[in-house]
Protein backbone atom coordinates (compact mmCIF):
# COMPACT_ATOMS: atom_id res chain seq x y z
CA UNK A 1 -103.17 -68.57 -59.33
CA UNK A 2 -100.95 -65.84 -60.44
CA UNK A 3 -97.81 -66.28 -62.56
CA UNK A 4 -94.74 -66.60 -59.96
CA UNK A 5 -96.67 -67.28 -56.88
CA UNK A 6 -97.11 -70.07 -55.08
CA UNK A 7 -99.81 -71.55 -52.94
CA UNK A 8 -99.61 -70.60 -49.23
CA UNK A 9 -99.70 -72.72 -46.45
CA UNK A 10 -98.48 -73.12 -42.80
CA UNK A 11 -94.82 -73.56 -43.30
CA UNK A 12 -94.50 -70.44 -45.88
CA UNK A 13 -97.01 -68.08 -45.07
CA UNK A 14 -94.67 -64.95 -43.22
CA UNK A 15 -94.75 -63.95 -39.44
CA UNK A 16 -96.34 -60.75 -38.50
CA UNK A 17 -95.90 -60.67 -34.83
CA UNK A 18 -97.73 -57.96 -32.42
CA UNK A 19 -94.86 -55.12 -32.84
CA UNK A 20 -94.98 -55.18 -36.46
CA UNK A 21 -98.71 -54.80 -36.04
CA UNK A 22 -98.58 -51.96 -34.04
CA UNK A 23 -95.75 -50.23 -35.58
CA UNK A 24 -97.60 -50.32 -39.42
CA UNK A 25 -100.86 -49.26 -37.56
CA UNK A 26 -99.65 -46.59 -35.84
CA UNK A 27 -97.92 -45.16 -38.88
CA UNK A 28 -100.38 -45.88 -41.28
CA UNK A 29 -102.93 -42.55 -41.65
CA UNK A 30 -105.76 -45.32 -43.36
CA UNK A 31 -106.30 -46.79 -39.88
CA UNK A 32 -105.08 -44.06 -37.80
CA UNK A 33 -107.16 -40.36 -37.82
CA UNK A 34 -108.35 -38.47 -35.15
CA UNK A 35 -111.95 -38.86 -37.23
CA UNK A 36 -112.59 -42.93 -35.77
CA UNK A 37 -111.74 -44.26 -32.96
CA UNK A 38 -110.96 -47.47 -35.13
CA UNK A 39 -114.15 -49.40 -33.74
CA UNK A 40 -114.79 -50.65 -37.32
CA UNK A 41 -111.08 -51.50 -37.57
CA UNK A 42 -111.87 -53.63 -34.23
CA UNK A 43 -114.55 -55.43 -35.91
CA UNK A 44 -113.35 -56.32 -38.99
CA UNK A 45 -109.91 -57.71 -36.89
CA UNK A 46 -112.32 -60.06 -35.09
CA UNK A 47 -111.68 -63.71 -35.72
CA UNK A 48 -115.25 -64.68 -36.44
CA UNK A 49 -115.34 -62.90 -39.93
CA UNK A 50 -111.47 -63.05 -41.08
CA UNK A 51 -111.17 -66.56 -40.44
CA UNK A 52 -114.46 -67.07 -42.20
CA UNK A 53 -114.06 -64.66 -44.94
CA UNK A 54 -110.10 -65.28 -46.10
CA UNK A 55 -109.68 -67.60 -49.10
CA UNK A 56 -107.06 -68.73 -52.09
CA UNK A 57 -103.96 -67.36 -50.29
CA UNK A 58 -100.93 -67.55 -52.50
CA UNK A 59 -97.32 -65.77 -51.84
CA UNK A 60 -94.16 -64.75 -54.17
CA UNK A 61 -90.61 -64.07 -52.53
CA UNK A 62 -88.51 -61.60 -54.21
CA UNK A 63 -85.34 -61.52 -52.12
CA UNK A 64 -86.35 -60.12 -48.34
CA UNK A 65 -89.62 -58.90 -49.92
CA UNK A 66 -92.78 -61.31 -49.41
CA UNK A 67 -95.87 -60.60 -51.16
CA UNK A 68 -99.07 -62.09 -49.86
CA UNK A 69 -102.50 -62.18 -51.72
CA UNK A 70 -105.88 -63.84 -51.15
CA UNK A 71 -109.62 -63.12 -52.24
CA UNK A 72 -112.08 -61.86 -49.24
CA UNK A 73 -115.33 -62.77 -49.13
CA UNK A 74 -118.00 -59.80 -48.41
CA UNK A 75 -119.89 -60.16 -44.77
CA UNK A 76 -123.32 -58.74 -46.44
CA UNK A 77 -122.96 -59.86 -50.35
CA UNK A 78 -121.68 -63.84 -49.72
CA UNK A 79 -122.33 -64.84 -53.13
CA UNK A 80 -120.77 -61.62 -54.62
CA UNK A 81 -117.60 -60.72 -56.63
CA UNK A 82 -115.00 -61.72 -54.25
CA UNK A 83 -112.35 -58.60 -53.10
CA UNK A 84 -108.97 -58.63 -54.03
CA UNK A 85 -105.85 -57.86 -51.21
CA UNK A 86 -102.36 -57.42 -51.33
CA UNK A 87 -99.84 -57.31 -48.72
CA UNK A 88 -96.34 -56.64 -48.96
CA UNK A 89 -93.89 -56.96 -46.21
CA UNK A 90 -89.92 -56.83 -46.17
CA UNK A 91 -88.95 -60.01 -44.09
CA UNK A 92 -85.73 -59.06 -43.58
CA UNK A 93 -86.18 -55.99 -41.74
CA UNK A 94 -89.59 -57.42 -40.27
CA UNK A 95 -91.86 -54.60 -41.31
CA UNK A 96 -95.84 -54.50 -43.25
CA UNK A 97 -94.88 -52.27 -46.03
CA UNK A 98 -98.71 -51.91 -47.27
CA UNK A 99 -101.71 -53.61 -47.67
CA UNK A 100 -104.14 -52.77 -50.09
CA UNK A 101 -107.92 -54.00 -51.11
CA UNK A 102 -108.00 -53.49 -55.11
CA UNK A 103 -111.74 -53.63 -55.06
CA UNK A 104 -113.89 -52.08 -52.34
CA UNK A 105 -114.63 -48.47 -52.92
CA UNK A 106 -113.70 -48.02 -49.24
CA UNK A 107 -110.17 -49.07 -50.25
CA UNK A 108 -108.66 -45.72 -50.45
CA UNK A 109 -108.78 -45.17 -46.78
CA UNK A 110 -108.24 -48.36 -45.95
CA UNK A 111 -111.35 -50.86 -45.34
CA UNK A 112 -112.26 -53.64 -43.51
CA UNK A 113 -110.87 -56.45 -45.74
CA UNK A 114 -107.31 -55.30 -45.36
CA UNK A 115 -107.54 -55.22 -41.58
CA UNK A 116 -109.18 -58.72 -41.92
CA UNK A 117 -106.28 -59.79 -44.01
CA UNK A 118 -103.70 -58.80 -42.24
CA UNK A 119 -104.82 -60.06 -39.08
CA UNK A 120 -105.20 -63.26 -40.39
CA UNK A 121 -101.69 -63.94 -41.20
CA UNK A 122 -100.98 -62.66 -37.55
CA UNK A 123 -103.18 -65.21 -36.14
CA UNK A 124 -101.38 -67.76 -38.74
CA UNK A 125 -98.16 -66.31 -37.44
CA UNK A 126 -99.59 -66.50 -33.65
CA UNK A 127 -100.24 -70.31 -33.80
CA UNK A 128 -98.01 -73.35 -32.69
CA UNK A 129 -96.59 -75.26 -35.37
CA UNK A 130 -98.39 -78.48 -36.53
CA UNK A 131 -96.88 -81.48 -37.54
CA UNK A 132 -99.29 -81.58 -40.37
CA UNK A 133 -98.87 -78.82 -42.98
CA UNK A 134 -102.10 -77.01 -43.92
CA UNK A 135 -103.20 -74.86 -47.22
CA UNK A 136 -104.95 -72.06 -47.39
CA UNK A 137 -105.82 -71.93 -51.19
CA UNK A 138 -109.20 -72.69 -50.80
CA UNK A 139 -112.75 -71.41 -50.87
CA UNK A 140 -113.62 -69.61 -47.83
CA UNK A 141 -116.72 -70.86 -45.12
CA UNK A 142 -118.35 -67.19 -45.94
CA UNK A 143 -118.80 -67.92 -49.53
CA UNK A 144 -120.20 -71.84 -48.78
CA UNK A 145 -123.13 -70.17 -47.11
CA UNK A 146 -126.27 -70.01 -48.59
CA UNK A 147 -125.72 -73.73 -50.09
CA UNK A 148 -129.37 -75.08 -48.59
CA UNK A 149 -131.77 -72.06 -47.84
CA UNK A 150 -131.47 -69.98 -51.20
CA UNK A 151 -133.82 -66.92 -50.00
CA UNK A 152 -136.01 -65.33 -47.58
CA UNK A 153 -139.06 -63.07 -48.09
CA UNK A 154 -139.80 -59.73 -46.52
CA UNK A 155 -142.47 -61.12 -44.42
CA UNK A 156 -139.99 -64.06 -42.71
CA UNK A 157 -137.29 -61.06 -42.25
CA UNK A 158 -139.42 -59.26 -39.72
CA UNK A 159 -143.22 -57.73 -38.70
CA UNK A 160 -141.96 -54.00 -39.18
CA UNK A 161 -144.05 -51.43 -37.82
CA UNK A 162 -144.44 -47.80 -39.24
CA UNK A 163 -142.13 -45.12 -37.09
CA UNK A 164 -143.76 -43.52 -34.58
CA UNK A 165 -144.02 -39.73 -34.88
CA UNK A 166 -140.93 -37.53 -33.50
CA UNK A 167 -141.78 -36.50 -29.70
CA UNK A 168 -138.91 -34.65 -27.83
CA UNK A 169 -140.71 -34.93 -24.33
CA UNK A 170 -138.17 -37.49 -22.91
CA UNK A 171 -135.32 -35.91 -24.72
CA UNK A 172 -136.19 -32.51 -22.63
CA UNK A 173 -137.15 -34.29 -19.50
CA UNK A 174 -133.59 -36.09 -19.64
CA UNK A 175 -131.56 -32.55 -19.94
CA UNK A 176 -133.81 -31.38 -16.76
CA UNK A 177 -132.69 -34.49 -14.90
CA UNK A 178 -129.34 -33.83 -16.16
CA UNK A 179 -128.84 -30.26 -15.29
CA UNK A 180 -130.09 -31.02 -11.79
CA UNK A 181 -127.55 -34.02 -11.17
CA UNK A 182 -124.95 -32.06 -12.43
CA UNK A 183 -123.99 -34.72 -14.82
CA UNK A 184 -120.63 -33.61 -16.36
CA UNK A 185 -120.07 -37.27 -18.26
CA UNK A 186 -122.66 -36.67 -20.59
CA UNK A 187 -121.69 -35.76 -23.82
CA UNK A 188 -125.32 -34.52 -24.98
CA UNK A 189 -125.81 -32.10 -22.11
CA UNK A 190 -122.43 -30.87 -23.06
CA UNK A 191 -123.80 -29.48 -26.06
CA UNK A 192 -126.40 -27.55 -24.46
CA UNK A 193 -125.80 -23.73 -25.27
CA UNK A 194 -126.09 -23.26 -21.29
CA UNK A 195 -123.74 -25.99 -20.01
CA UNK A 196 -121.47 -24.53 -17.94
CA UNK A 197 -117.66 -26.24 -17.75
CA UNK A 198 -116.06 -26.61 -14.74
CA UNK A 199 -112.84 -24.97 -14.40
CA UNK A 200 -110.37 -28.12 -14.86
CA UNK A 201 -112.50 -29.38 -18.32
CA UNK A 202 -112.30 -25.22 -19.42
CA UNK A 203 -108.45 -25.61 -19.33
CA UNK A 204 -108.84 -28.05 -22.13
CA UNK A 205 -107.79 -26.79 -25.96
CA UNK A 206 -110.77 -27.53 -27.47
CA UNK A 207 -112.45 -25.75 -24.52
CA UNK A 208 -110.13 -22.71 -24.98
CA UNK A 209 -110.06 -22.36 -28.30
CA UNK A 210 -114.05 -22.39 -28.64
CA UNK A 211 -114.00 -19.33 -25.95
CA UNK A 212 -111.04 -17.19 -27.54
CA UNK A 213 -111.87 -17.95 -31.19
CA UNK A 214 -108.46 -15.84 -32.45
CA UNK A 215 -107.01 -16.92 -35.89
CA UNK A 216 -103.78 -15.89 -34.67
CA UNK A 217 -102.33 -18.34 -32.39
CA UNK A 218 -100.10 -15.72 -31.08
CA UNK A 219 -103.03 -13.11 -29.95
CA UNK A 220 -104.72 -17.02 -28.68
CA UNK A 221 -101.84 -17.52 -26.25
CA UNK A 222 -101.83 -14.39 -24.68
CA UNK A 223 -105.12 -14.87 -23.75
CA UNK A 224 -104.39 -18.33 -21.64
CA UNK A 225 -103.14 -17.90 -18.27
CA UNK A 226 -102.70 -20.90 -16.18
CA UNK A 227 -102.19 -20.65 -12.18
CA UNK A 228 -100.31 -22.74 -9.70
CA UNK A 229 -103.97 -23.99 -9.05
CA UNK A 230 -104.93 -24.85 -12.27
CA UNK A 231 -101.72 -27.13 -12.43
CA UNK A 232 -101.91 -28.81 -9.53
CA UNK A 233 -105.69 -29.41 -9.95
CA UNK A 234 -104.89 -31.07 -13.70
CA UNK A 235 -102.39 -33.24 -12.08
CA UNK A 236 -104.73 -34.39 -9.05
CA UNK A 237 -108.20 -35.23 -10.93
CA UNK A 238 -106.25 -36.67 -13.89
CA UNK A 239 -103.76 -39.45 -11.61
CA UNK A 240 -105.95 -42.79 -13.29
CA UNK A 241 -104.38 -41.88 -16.65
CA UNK A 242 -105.52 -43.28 -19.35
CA UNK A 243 -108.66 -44.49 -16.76
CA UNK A 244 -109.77 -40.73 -16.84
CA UNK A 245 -111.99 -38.88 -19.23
CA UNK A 246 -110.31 -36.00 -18.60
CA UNK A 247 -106.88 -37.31 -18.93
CA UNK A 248 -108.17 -37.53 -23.06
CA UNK A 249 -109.75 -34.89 -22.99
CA UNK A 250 -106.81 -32.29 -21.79
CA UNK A 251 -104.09 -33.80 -23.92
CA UNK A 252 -106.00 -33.28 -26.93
CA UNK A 253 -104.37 -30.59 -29.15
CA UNK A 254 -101.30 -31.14 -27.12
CA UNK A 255 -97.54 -31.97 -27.29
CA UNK A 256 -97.02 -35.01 -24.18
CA UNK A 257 -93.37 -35.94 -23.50
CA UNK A 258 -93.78 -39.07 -25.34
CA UNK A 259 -94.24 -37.54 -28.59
CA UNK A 260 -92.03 -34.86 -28.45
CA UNK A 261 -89.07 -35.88 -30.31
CA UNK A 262 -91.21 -37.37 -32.99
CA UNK A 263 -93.41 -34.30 -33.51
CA UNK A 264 -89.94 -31.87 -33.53
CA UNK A 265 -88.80 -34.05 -36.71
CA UNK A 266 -92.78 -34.02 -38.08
CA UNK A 267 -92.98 -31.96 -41.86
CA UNK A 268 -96.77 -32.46 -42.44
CA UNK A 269 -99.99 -31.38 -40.71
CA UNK A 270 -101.87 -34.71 -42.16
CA UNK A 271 -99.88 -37.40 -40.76
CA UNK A 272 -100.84 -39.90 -38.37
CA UNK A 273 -98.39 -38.29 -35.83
CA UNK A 274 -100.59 -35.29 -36.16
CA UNK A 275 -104.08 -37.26 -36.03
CA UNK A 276 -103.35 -38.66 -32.71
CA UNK A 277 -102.42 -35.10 -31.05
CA UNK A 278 -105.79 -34.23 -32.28
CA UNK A 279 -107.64 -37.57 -30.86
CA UNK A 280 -106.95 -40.02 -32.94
CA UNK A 281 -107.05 -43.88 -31.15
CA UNK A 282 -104.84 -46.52 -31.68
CA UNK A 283 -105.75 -50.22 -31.90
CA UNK A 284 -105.31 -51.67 -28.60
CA UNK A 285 -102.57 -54.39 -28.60
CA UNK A 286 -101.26 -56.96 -26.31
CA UNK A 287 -98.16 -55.06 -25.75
CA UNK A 288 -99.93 -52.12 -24.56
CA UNK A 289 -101.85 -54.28 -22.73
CA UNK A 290 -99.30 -55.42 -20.98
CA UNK A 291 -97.40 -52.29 -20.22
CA UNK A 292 -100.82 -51.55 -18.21
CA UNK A 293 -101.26 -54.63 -15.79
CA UNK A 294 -97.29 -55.00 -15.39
CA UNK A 295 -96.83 -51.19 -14.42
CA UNK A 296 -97.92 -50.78 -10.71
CA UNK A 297 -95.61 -53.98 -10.17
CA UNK A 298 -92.82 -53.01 -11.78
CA UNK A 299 -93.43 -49.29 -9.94
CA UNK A 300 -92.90 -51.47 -6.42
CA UNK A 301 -90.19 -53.53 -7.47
CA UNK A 302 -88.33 -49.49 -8.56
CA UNK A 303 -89.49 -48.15 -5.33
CA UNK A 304 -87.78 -51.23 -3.47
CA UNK A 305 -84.77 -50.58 -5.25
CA UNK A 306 -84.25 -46.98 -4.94
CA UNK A 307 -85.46 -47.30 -1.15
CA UNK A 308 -87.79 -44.06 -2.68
CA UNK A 309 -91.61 -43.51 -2.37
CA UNK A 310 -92.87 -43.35 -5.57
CA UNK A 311 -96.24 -41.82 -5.71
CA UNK A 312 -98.53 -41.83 -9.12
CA UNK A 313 -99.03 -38.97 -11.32
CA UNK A 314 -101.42 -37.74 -13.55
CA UNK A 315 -100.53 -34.80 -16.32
CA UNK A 316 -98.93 -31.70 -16.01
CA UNK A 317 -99.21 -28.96 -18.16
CA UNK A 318 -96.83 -26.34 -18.21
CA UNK A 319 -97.48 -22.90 -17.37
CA UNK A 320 -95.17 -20.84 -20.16
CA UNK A 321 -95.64 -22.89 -22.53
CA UNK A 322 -99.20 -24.36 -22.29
CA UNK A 323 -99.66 -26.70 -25.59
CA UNK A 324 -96.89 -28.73 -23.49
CA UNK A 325 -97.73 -31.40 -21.28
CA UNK A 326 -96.66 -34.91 -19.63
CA UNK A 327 -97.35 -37.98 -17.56
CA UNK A 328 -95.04 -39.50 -15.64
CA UNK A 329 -95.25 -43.09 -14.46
CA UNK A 330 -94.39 -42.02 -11.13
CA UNK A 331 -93.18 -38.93 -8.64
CA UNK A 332 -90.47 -38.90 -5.87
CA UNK A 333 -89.81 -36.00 -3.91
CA UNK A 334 -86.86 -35.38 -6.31
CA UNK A 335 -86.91 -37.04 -9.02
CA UNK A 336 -89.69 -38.57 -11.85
CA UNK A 337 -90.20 -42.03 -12.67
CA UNK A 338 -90.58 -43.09 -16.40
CA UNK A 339 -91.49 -47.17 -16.57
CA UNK A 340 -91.60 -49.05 -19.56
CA UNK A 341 -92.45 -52.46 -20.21
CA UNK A 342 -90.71 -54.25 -23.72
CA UNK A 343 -92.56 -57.65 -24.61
CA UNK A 344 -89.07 -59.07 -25.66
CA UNK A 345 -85.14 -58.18 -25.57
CA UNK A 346 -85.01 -57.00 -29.00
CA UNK A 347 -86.88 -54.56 -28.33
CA UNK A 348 -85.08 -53.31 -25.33
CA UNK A 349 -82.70 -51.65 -27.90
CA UNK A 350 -85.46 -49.29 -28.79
CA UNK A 351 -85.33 -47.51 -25.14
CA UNK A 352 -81.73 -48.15 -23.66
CA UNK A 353 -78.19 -48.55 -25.68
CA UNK A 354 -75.22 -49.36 -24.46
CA UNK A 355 -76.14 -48.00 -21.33
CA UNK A 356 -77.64 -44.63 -22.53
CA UNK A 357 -81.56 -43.80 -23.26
CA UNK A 358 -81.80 -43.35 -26.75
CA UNK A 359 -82.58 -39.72 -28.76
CA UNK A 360 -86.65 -40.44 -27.98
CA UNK A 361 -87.24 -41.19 -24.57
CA UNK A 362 -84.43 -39.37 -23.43
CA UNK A 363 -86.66 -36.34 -25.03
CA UNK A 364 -89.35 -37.68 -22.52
CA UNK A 365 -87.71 -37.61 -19.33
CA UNK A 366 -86.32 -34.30 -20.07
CA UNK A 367 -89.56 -32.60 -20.52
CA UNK A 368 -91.33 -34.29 -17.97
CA UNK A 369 -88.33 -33.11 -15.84
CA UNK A 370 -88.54 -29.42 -16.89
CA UNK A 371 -93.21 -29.80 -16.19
CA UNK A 372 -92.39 -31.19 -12.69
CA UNK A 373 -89.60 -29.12 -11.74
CA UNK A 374 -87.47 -31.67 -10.62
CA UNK A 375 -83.43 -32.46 -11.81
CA UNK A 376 -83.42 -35.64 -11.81
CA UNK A 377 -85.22 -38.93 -13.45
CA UNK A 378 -85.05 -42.48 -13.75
CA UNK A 379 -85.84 -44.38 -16.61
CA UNK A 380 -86.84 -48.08 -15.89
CA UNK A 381 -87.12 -50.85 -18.52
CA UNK A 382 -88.59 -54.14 -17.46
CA UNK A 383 -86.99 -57.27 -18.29
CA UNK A 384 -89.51 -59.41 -21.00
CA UNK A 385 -89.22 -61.71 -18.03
CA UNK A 386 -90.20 -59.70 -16.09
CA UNK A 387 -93.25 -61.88 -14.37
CA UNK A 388 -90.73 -64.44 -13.77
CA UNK A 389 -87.43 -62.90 -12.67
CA UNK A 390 -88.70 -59.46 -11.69
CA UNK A 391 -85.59 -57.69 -13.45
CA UNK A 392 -85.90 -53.97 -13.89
CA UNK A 393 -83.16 -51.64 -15.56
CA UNK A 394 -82.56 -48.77 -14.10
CA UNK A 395 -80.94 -45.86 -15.82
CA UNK A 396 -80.65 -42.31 -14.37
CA UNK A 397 -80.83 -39.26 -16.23
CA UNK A 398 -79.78 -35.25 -14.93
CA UNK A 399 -81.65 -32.03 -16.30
CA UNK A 400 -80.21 -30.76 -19.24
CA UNK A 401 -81.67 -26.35 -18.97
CA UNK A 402 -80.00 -25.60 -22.01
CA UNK A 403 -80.73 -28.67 -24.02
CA UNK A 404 -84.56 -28.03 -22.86
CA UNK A 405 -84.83 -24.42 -23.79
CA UNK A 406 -83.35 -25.81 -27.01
CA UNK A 407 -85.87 -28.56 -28.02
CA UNK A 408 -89.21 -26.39 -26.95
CA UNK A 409 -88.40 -23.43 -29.11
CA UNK A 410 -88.52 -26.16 -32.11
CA UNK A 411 -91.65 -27.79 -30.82
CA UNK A 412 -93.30 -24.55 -29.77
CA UNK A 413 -92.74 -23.02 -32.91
CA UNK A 414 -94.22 -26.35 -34.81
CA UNK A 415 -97.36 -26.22 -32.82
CA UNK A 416 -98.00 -22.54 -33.46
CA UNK A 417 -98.04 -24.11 -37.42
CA UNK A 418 -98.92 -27.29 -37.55
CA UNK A 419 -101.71 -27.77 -34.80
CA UNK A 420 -103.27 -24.47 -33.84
CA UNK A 421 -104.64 -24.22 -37.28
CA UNK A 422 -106.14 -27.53 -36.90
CA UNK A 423 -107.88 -26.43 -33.74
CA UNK A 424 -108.91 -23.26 -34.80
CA UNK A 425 -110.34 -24.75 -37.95
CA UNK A 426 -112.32 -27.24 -36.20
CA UNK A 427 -114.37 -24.23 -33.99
CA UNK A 428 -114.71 -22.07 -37.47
């Protein structure tokens, strides 16, 4: 044990609950690029190898700061050097301030036993309390293995085979079959030099980009012309949201509503702000989660309230400006619907104050006002109740033309430098 620290156990170890999760993931460019889609990071969160793999956890306070170590045993090497992790997190203001691996060579972007880490302690944090208190400076289960069967020859591994010589026949067969099914949800035949897009996929930026191929962005958006049709036909075939293929696949490269404000006050073209525009995934949490199943309820209980039909939407992409688009929860005749879905009250602060939406989402409704049209929104925040009391705050919101015209010269003039280049550079 290190000089200062302390062993850990249940009563000291600190709580990392699911927003602090999400909010150092999301800002974090080691587990967030539009490169993964943060499969391995799923894995290596899993239970069945943290759990296993975590071992001689010891902690040092330093006023609100907390600093967390352990050892992590390697899946593949079990009798191996064990890896090193540190976490730091201020208490006070509950936020992960980093977590680092000191001796995997993946470490630099961020491997698999600092995600395994720092799940752990939010499984630690996740559990009820005990009456008995239990350590965690110990050896870990994953370095016990071994302990009876020492070894296994080549023979007892498997009967391998030599590979069989490279025929294409079924590959060729398959694009036949393809091409005459019209299979458009096959990545593969998409990357056939005679696939043909259909005209809602072409509108995508990727799509546009690849047929335009201009370095300047300026010469590039003279180029795009979007009709009435093309809008409407975006909206209809992309209403399952997040459900839809092409939902992904059309905001990639683009500014949505939701990230507006955040992109206007973005300075870099490497951050993780910038890696989701261009595809990058976030880890799916229980928050988000739960923003999905509660939303079609909470979209009944608004419609009941406002004695308004509220009809799903899917995104809209503006005409003038065509690296803008947004998604609405919901559509009224006049007005959009924006529904959000806060897993406790603190974080209701984060969307409404003192009666007002704050800078961020009020951002949102404004531009997803000024894609649909319409002058007037509602912004509804569910009670972290909800399930039980079936609360939903309701706050209204008016156009603001000026303040509009205002924020998309910023943001137009940031995608022209920050993201076009990006998607230019990945068709060159």
């Amino acid at each position: 044990m290190e000089q200062g620290f302390s062993k850990a156990n249940s009563t000291n170890l600190p709580r990392i609950h699911l927003l602090m999760l999400g909010e150092f993931l999301a800002s974090n460019k080691d587990f967030c690029s539009a490169e993964f889609r943060n499969v391995k990071t799923s894995m290596s969160s899993r239970p069945s190898y943290g759990d296993d793999a975590v071992s001689y956890v010891q902690l040092k306070r330093e006023g609100d700061i907390c600093i967390v170590k352990c050892k992590v045993c390697p899946e593949h090497k079990v009798h191996a050097k064990l890896y090193s992790v540190t976490l730091i997190m201020d208490e006070q203001e509950e936020a992960v301030k980093s977590i680092e691996c000191h001796d995997c060579v993946a470490s630099q972007g961020g491997c698999k036993h600092a995600i395994a880490f720092l799940m752990w302690i939010h499984r630690r944090s996740e559990e009820p309390s005990c009456t008995s208190v239990e350590c965690y400076w110990m050896k870990s289960k994953l370095s016990r293995a071994g302990s009876t069967l020492k070894y296994l020859t080549a023979s007892e591994m498997s009967n391998a085979k030599p590979s069989l010589p490279s025929n294409t026949e079924v590959f060729e067969k398959f694009l036949e079959e393809g091409k005459k099914r019209r299979l458009n949800n096959c990545e593969v035949i998409k990357y056939q030099n005679d696939y043909v897009f259909d005209q809602t996929e072409s509108l995508s930026m990727h799509t546009l980009v690849l047929k335009y191929k201009e370095r300047s962005c300026d010469r590039f958006l003279e180029k795009i012309a979007l009709s009435d049709a093309d809008v409407y036909n975006i909206e209809k075939v992309t209403r399952a949201q997040h459900d839809s293929t092409l939902w992904h696949e059309l905001r990639y490269g683009r500014i949505t509503a939701s990230r507006a404000f955040e992109f206007s006050r973005c300075k870099t073209n490497d951050g993780t702000l910038i890696a989701l525009i261009m595809g990058g995934k976030l880890p799916d949490t229980l928050a988000m989660k739960r923003g999905r199943i509660l939303e079609d309820q909470v979209r009944k209980t608004v419609s009941i309230k406002l004695g308004k039909k509220i009809n799903k939407c899917g995104l809209i992409v503006s005409k003038m400006h065509p690296m803008i688009a947004g998604s609405p929860d919901g559509i009224c005749e006049d007005s959009i619907i924006e529904i959000k879905c806060p897993t406790s009250a603190k974080t209701l602060k984060k969307y409404v104050c003192d009666g007002k939406l704050t800078q961020k989402f009020y951002v949102q409704v404004q531009l997803q006002m000024y894609l649909t049209g319409l002058k007037k929104g509602y912004y509804c925040v569910a009670d972290s109740d909800y399930s039980e009391n079936k609360n939903v705050e309701i706050v209204s919101v008016m156009y603001d033309e000026k303040y509009v015209s205002n924020f998309l010269n910023i943001i137009v003039s940031s995608w022209k430098d920050n993201v076009y280049p990006l998607l230019y550079r990945s068709i060159s």
